[in-house]
Structures are given as C-alpha cells and as structure tokens.
C-alpha atoms as a PDB file:
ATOM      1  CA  UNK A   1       0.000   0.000   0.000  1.00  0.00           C
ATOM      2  CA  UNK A   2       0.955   3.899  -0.932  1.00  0.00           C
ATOM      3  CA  UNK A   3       0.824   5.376   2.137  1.00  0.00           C
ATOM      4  CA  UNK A   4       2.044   8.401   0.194  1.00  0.00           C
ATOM      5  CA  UNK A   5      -1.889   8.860  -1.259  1.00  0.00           C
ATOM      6  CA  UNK A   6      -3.556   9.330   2.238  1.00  0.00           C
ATOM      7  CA  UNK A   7      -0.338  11.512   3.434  1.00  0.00           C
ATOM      8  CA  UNK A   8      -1.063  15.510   3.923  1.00  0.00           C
ATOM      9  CA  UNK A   9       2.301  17.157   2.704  1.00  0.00           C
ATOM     10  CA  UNK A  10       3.634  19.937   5.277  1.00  0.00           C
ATOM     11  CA  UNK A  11       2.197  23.166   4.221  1.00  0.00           C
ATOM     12  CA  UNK A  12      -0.141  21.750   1.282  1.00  0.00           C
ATOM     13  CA  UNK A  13      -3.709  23.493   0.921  1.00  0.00           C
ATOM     14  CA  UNK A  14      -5.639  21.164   1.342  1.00  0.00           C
ATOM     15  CA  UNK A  15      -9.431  20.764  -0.367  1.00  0.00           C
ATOM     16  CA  UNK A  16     -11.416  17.514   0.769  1.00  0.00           C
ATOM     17  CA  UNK A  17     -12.833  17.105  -2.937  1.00  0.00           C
ATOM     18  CA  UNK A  18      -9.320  15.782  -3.821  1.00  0.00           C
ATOM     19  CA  UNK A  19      -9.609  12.944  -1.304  1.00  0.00           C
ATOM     20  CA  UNK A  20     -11.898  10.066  -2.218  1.00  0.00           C
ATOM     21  CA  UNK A  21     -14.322   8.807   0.283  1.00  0.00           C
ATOM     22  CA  UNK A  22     -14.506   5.754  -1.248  1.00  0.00           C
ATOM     23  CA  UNK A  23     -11.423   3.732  -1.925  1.00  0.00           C
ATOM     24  CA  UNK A  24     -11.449   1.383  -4.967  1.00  0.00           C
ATOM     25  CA  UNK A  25      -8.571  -0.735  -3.198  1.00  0.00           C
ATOM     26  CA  UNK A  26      -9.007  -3.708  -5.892  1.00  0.00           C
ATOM     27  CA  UNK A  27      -9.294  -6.587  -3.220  1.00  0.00           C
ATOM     28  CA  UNK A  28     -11.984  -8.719  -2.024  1.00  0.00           C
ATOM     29  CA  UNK A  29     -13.624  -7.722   1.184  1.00  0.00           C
ATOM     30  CA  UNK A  30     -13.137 -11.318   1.958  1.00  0.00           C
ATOM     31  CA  UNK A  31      -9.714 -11.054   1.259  1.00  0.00           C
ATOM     32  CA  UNK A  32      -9.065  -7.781   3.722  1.00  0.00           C
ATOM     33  CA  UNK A  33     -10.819  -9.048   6.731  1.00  0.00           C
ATOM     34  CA  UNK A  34      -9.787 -12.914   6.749  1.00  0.00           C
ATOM     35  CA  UNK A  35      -6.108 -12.492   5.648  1.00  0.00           C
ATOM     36  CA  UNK A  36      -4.588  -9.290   5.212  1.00  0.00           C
ATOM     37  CA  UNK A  37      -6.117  -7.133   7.942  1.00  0.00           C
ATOM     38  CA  UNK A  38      -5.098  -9.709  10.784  1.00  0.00           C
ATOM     39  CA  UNK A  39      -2.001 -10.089   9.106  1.00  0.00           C
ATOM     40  CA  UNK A  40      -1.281  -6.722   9.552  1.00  0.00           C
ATOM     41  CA  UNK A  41      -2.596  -6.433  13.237  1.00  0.00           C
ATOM     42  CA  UNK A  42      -0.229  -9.052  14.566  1.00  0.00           C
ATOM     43  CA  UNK A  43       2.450  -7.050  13.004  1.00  0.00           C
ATOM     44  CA  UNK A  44       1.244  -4.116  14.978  1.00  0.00           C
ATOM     45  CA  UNK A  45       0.699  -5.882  18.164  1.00  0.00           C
ATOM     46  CA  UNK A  46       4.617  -7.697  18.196  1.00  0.00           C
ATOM     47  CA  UNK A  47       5.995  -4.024  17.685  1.00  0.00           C
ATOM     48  CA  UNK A  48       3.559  -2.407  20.442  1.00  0.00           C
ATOM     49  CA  UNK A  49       5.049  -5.466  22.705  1.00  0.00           C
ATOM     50  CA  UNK A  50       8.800  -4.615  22.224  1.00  0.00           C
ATOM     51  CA  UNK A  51       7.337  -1.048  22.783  1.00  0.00           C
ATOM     52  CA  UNK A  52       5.686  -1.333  25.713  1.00  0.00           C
ATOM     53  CA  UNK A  53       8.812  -3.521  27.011  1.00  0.00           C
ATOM     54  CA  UNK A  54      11.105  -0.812  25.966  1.00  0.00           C
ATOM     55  CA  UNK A  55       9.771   2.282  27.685  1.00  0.00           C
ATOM     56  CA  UNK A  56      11.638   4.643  25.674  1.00  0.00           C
ATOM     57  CA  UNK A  57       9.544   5.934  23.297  1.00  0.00           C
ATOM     58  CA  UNK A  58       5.370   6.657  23.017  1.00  0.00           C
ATOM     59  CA  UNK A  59       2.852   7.327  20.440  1.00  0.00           C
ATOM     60  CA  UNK A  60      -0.195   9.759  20.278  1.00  0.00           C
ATOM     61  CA  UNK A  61      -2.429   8.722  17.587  1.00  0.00           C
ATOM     62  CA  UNK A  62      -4.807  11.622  16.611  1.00  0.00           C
ATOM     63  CA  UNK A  63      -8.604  10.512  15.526  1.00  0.00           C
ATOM     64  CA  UNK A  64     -10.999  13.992  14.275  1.00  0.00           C
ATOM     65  CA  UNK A  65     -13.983  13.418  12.073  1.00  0.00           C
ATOM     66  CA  UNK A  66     -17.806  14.141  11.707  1.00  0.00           C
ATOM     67  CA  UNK A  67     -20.216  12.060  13.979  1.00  0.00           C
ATOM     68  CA  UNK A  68     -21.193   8.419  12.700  1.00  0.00           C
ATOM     69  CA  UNK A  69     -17.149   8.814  10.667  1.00  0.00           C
ATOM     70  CA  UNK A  70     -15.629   5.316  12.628  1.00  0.00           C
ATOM     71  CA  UNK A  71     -13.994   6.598  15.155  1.00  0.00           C
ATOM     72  CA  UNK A  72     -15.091   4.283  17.983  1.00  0.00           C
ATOM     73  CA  UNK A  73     -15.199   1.248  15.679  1.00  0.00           C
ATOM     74  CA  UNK A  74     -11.465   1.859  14.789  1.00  0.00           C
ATOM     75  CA  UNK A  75     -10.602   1.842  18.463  1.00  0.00           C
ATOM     76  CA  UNK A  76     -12.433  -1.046  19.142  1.00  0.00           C
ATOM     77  CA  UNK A  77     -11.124  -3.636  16.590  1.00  0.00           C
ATOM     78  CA  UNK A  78      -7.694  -2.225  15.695  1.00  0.00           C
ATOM     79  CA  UNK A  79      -6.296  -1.365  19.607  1.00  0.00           C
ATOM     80  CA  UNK A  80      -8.124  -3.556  21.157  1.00  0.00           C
ATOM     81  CA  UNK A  81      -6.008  -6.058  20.072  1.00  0.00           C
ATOM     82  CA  UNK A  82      -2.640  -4.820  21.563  1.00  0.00           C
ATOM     83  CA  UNK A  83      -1.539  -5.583  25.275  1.00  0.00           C
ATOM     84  CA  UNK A  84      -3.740  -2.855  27.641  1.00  0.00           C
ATOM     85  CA  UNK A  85      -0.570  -1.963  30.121  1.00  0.00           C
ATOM     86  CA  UNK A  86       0.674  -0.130  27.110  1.00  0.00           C
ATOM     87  CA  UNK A  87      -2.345   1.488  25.929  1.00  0.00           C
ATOM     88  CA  UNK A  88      -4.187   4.890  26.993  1.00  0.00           C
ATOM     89  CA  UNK A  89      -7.353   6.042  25.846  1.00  0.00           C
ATOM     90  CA  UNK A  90      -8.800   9.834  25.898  1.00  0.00           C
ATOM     91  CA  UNK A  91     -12.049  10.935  24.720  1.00  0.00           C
ATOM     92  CA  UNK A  92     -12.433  15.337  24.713  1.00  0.00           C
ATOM     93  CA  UNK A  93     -15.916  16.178  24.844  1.00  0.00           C
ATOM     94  CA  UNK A  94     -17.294  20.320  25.346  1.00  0.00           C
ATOM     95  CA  UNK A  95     -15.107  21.476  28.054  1.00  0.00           C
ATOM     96  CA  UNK A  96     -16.135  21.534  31.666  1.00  0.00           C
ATOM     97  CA  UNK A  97     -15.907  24.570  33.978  1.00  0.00           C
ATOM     98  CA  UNK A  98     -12.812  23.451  35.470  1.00  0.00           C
ATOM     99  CA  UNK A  99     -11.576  23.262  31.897  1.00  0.00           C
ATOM    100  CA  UNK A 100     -12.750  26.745  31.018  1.00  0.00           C
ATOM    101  CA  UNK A 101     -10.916  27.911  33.532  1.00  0.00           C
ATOM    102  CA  UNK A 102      -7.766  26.565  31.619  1.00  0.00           C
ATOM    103  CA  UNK A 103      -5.922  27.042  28.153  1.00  0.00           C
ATOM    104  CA  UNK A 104      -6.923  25.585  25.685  1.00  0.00           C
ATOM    105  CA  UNK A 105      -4.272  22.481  25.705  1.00  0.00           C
ATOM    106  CA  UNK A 106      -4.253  21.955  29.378  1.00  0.00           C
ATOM    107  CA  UNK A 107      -6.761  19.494  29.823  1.00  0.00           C
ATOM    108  CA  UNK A 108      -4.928  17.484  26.727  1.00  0.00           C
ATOM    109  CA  UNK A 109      -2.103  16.773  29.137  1.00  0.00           C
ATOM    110  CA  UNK A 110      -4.085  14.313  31.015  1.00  0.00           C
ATOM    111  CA  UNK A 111      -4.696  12.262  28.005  1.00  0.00           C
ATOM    112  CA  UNK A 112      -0.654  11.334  26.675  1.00  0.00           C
ATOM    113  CA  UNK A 113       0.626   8.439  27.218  1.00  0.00           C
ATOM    114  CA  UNK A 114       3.858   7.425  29.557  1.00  0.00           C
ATOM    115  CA  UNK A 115       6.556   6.027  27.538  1.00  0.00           C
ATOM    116  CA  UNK A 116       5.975   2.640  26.364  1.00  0.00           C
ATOM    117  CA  UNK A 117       2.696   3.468  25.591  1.00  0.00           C
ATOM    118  CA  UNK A 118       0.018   4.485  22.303  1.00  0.00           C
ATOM    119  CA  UNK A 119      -2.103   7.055  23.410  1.00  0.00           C
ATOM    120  CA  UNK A 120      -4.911   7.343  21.238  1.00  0.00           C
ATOM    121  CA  UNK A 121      -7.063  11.281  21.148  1.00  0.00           C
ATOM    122  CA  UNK A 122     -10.550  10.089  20.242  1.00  0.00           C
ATOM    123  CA  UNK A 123     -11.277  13.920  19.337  1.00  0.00           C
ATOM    124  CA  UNK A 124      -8.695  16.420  20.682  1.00  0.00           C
ATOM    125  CA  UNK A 125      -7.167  19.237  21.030  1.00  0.00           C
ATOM    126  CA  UNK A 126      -8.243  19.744  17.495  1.00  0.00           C
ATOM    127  CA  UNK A 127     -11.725  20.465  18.276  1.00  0.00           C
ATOM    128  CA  UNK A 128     -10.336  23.916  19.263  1.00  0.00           C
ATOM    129  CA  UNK A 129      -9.950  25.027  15.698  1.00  0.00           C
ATOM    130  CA  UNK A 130     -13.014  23.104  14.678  1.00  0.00           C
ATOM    131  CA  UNK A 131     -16.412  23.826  17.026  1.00  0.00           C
ATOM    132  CA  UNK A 132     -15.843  27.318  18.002  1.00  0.00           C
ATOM    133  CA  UNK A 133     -14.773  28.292  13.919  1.00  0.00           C
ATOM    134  CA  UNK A 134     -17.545  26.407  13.272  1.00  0.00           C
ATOM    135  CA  UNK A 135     -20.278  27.993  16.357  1.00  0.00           C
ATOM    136  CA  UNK A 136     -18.070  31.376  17.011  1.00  0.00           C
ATOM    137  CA  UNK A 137     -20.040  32.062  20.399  1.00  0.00           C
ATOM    138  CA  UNK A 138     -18.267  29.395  21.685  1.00  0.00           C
ATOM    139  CA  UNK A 139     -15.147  31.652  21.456  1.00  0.00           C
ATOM    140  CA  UNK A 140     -15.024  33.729  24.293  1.00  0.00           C
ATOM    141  CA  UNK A 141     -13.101  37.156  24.826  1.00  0.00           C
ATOM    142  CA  UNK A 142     -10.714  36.004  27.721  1.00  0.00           C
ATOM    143  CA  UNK A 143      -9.665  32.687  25.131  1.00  0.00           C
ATOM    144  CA  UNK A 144      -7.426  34.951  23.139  1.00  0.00           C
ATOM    145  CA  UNK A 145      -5.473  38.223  23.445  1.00  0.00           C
ATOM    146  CA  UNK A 146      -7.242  41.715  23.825  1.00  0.00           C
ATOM    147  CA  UNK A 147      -5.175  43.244  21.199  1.00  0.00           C
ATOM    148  CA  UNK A 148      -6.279  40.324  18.844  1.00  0.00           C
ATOM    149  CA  UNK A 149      -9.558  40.336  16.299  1.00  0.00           C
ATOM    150  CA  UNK A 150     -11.344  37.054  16.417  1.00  0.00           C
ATOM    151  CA  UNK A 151     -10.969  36.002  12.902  1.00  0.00           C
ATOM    152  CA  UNK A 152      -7.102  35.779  13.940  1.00  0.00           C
ATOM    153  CA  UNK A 153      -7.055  33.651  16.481  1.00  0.00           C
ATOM    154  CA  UNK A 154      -6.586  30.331  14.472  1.00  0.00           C
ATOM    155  CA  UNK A 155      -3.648  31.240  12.600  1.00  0.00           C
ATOM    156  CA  UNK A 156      -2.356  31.770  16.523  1.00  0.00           C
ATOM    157  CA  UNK A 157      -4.078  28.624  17.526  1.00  0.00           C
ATOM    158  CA  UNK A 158      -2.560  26.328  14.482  1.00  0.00           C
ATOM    159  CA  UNK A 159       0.531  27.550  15.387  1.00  0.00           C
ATOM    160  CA  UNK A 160       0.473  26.828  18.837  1.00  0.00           C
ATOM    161  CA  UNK A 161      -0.959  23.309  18.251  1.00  0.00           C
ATOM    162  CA  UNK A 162       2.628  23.049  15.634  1.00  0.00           C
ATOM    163  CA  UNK A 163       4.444  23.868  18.809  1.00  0.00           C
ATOM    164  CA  UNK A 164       2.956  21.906  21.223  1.00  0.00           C
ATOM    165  CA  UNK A 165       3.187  18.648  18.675  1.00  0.00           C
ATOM    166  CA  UNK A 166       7.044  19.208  18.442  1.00  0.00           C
ATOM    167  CA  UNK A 167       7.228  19.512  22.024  1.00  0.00           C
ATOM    168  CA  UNK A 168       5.955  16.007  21.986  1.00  0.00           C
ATOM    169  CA  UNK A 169       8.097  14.827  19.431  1.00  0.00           C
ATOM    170  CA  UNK A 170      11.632  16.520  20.805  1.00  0.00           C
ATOM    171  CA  UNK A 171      10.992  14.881  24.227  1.00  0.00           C
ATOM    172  CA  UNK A 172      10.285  11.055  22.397  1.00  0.00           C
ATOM    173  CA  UNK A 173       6.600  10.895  21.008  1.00  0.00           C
ATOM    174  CA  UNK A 174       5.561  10.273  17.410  1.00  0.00           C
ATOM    175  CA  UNK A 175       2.463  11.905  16.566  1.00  0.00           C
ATOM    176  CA  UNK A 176       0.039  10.469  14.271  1.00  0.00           C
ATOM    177  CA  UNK A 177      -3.083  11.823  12.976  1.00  0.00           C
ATOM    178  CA  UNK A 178      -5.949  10.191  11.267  1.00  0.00           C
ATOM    179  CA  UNK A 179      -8.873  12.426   9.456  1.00  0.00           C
ATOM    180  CA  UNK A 180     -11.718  10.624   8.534  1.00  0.00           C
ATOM    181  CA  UNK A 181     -12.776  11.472   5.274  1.00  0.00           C
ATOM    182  CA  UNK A 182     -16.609  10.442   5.167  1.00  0.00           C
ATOM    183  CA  UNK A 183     -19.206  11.810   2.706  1.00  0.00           C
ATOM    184  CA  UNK A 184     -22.391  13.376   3.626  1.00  0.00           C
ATOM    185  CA  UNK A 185     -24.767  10.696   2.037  1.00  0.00           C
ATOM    186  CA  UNK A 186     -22.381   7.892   3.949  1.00  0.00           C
ATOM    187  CA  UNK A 187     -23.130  10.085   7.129  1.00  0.00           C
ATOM    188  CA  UNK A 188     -26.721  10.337   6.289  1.00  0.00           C
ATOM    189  CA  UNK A 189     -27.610   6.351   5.948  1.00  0.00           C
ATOM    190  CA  UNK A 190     -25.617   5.731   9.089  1.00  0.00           C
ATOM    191  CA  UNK A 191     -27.314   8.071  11.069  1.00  0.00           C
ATOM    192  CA  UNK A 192     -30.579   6.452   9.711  1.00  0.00           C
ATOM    193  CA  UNK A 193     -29.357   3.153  10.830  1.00  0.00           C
ATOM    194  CA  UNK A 194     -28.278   4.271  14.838  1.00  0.00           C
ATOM    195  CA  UNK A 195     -32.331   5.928  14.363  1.00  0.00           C
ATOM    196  CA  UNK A 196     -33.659   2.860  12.892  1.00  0.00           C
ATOM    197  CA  UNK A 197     -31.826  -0.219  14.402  1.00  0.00           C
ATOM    198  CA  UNK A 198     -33.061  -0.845  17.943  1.00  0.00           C
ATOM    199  CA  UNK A 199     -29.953  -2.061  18.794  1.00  0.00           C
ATOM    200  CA  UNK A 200     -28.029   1.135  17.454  1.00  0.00           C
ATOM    201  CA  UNK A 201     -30.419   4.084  19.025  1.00  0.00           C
ATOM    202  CA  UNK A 202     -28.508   4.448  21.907  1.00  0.00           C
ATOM    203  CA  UNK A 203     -25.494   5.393  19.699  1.00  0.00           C
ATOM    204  CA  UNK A 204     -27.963   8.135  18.511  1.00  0.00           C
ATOM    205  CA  UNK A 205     -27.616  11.983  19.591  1.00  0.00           C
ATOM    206  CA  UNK A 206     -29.818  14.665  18.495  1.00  0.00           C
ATOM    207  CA  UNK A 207     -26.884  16.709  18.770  1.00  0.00           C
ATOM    208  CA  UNK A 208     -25.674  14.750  15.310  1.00  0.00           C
ATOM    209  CA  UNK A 209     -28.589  16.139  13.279  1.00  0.00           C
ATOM    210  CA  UNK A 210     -28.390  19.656  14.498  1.00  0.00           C
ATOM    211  CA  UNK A 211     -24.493  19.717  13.565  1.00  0.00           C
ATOM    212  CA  UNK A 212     -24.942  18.027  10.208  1.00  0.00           C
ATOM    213  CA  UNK A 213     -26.800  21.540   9.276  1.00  0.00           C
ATOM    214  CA  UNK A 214     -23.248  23.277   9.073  1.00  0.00           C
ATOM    215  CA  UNK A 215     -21.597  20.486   6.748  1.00  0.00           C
ATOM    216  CA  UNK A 216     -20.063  23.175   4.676  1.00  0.00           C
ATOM    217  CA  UNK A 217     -18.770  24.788   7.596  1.00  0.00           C
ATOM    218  CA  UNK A 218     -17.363  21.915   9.010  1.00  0.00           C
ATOM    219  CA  UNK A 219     -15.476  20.940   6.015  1.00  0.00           C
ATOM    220  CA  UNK A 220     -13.974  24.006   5.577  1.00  0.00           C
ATOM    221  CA  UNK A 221     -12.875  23.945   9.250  1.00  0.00           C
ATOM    222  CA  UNK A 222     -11.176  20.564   8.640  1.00  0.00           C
ATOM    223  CA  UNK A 223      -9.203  21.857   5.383  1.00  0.00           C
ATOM    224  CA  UNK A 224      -7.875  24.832   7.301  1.00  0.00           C
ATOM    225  CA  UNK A 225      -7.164  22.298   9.902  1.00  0.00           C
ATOM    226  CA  UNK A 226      -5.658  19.991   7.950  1.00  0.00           C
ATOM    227  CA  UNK A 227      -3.868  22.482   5.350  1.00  0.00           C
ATOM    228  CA  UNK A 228      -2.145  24.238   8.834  1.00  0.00           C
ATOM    229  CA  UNK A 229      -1.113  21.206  10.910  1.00  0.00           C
ATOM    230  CA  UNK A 230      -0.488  18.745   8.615  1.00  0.00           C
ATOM    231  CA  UNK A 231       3.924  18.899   9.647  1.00  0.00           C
ATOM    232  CA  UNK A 232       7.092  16.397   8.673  1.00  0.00           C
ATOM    233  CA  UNK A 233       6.803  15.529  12.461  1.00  0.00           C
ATOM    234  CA  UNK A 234       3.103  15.152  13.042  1.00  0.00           C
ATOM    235  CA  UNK A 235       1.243  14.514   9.527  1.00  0.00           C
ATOM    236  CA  UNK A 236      -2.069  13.608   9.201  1.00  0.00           C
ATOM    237  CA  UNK A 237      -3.215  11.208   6.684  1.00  0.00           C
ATOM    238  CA  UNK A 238      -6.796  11.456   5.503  1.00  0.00           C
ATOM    239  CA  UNK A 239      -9.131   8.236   5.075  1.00  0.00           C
ATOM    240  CA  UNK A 240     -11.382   7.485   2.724  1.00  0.00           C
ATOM    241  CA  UNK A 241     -13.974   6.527   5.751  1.00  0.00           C
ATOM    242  CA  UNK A 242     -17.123   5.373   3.944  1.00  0.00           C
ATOM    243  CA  UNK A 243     -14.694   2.755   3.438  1.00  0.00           C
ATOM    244  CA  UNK A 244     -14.557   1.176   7.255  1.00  0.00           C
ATOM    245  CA  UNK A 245     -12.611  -1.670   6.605  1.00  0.00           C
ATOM    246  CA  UNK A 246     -10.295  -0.378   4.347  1.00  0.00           C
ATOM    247  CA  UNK A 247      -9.751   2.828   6.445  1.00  0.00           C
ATOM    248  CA  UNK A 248      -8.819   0.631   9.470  1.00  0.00           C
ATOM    249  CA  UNK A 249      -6.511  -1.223   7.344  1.00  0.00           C
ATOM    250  CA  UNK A 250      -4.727   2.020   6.653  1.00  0.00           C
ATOM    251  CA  UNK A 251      -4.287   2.928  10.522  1.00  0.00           C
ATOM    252  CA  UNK A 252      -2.777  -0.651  11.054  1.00  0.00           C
ATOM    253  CA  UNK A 253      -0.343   0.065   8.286  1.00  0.00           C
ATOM    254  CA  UNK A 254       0.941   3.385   9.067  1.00  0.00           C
ATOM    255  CA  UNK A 255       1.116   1.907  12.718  1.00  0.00           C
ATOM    256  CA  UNK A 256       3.260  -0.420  11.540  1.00  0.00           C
ATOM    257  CA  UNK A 257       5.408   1.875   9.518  1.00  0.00           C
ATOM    258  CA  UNK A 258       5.456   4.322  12.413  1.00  0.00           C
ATOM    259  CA  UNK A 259       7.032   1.469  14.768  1.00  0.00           C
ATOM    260  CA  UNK A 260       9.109  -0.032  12.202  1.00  0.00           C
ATOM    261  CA  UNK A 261      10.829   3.465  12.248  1.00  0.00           C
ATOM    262  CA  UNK A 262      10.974   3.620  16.004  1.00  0.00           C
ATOM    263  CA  UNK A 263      12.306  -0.209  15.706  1.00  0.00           C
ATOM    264  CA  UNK A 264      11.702  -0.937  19.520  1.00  0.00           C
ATOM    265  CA  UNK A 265      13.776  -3.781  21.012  1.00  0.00           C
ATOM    266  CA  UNK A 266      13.326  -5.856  24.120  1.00  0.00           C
ATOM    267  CA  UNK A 267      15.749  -4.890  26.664  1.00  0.00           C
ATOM    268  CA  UNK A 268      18.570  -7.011  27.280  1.00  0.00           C
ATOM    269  CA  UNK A 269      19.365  -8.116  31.055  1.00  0.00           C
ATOM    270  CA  UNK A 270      22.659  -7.852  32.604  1.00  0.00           C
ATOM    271  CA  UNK A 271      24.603 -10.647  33.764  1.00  0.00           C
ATOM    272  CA  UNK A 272      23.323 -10.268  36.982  1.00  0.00           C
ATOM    273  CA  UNK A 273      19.777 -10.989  35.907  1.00  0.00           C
ATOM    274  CA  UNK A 274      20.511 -13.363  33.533  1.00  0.00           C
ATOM    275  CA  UNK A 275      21.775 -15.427  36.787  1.00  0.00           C
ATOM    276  CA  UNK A 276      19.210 -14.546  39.218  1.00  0.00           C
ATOM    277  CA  UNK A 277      16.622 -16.219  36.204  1.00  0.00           C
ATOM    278  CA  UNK A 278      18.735 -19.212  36.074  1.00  0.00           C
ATOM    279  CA  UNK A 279      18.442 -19.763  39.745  1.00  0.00           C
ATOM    280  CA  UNK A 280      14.490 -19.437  39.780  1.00  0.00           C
ATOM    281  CA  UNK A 281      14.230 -21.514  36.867  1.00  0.00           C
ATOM    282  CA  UNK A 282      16.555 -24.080  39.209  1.00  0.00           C
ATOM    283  CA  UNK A 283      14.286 -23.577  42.324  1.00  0.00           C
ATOM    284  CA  UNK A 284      11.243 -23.408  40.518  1.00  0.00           C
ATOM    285  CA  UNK A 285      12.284 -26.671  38.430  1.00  0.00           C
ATOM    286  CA  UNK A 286      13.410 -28.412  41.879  1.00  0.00           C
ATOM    287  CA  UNK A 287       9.800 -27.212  43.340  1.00  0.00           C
ATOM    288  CA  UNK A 288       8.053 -30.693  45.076  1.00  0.00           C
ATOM    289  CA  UNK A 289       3.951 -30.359  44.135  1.00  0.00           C
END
C-alpha cells in the first residue's frame, strides 16, 4: 500500500474534494478481513510489545472526524487487540468549567501516554480550531489576546498546536493523525441506521442532526485544519472513511510503519539478571507439588 496517497504534505492546501471517500482498493472484502487485515494487526501488536517492554519511546495517535465517521469502531477492533498496560485512551468532549478555567491544551495533558505506551485522542485538542470556527459564540473574549480580532485567532491557535506537537516529538513521542474522510450521504444512511436499528439508538444523539446543518462549515474547518497542521513531524493522513474496513486497514499500516521506524527492542538483562533467572528456573524446576 501507498501510504504516500492518504499523506497531507507539510504546508499543502488542502481541499477535501481531492480525497476520495470511497477507496477502490481492488481486493476482495473477503480477502481484507480474513487475511490481510489480521495479518497486519499481529504485526502491529509484536511491535507495540517490544514497545511497551522498551519504555523509551510513546505514540499519540490523533482521531478527528464528523459524527457516525468510525472513530469508535477503529478503536475497538484495531487497539483492542494490543496488550492494555501499554495502551491509553482519551475521549475530549465540550469542556467543563474546570476546563474553562484553563488554556486551551491543558486538559490534553491528562490524556498522553507514559513512555511505552500508544495514546490514542478520540477527538482532541483539534476540536479547538473546529467547534468554536464552526459555532463562534463558543469563542469567548478572555480565550485569546485583547489586542487580537477574532478572525485571527486560528492562525495563533494552528501555530500553537505546531508547537505543542514538536514539544511532543523533541521529548520522544511520534504523533500520528488520522482524518476521517466520510461523505455526507455515507453520514446520512448511518445516522438512519443508529435511528432505525433498535440495537443502534442508543449510539444516537440529536446533537448529530443539528451539527450536520453546518456540513459546509465543518469541512472548511477541517481543510484549514488539515492544510495548517499537517507537519514532517506530526502529519495527518486522511481516510477514505465510507470505506470502514479499508480505512482501518490504513491505521494498522501506518502503525506499523510508524514502529518499524521507532524499531523498539526488548531490553537485554545484565549478567546479573541473567543469573538470578537461572536460579528461579533451578528452584522453581526443583519445586516438590
């Protein structure tokens, strides 16, 4: 697979009609979910193991779409297969008061991972340059400088988000981000489905309907988004989500790449060790049941 295609370049404008939704991959569904999907997944999960056993080096993987995109679903079968000491798992809903109280990226802090660990941002600190673009009364005077008009406070904001990401990376995180690409009519029959599958209406939020309105808008916010932040140290790669499978198949890949890079080893005892295992093995060999 071309990663290359799904890759935003640093500093590339960005417009979402150049992105396919819908991937004509050229292989059998059958053929992606029986054999090359889990092939791919126990790739991911050896590398997460050396790692995790490692502790020198993290990952924050990114996930930002529209409701109903495959967020959740993603989490659930792709990380749910690697070993849970080494995973960490942070959903950003509308701030709290406490939160409010805060910049912007404080409550974001909470969510990394330790070393040895994928931390995965289901939403982020990205939904600061998305919601309140999108809803601007969600911007409030006291969230940016007096001397500052409003409309400039995401050019500040993108940059500040570029900082913050190479922060991560100087001090040993990779940064990964993941936009799903899904198209309005793909949104529309899945939202159907949560309404008219009784076992899907809980996944249902009126919420999703009254934000589908501002489409446009939304789009537009994730272009600027994705035309500003997209860096040689944090890119983002951009789905084509209407596609589930295949979209998941892409995460597992440039996973895989991103570890392969990091090339994690297990760590090597000492001497020492290596003869304080030999004499458990001996006692525990020598045991009487």
């Amino acid at each position: 697979m071309d990663m290359k295609r799904y890759l935003v370049k640093s500093n590339q404008k960005v417009s979402l009609e150049d992105y396919s939704t819908k991937e004509d991959f050229n292989l059998k569904e059958e053929e992606l979910l029986d054999d090359i999907l889990p092939k791919s997944i126990d790739k991911l999960k050896e590398l997460h193991w050396r790692l995790h056993a490692e502790e020198k080096r993290g990952i924050v993987v990114v996930l930002q779409a529209m409701d109903a995109a495959g967020k959740d679903e993603a989490i659930s079968y792709i990380f749910s297969n690697l070993t849970a000491q080494g995973l960490k798992t942070a959903s950003f809903q509308k701030p709290s008061e406490t939160e409010l109280k805060h910049d912007y990226l404080w409550r974001i802090r909470e969510g990394l991972p330790a070393r040895g660990q994928v931390g995965i941002l289901n939403r982020s600190h990205y939904e600061e340059v998305i919601a309140p673009k999108v809803h601007e009364d969600k911007l409030k005077d006291e969230m940016y400088p007096d001397d500052m008009e409003k409309d400039e406070v995401w050019k500040m904001r993108y940059r500040q988000i570029n900082d913050f990401e190479q922060h991560l990376t100087e001090n040993g995180y990779k940064v990964i981000k993941f936009f799903f690409n899904m198209s309005k009519e793909e949104q529309r029959q899945r939202l159907l489905e949560r309404l008219k599958n009784p076992e899907k209406n809980w996944e249902f939020s009126y919420n999703d309907i009254k934000e589908r309105r501002h489409w446009d808008e939304y789009q537009e916010a994730f272009e600027a988004m994705l035309s500003h932040t997209s860096t040689d140290f944090a890119p983002w790669y951009v789905l084509p989500a209407d596609d589930e499978w295949y979209s998941r198949y892409i995460i597992t890949e440039v996973m895989v790449n991103c570890l392969k890079e990091i090339d994690p080893q297990f760590p090597e005892l000492s001497d020492e060790d290596k003869e304080k295992m030999k004499e458990a093995i001996e006692e525990l060999e020598n045991e009487k049941n």
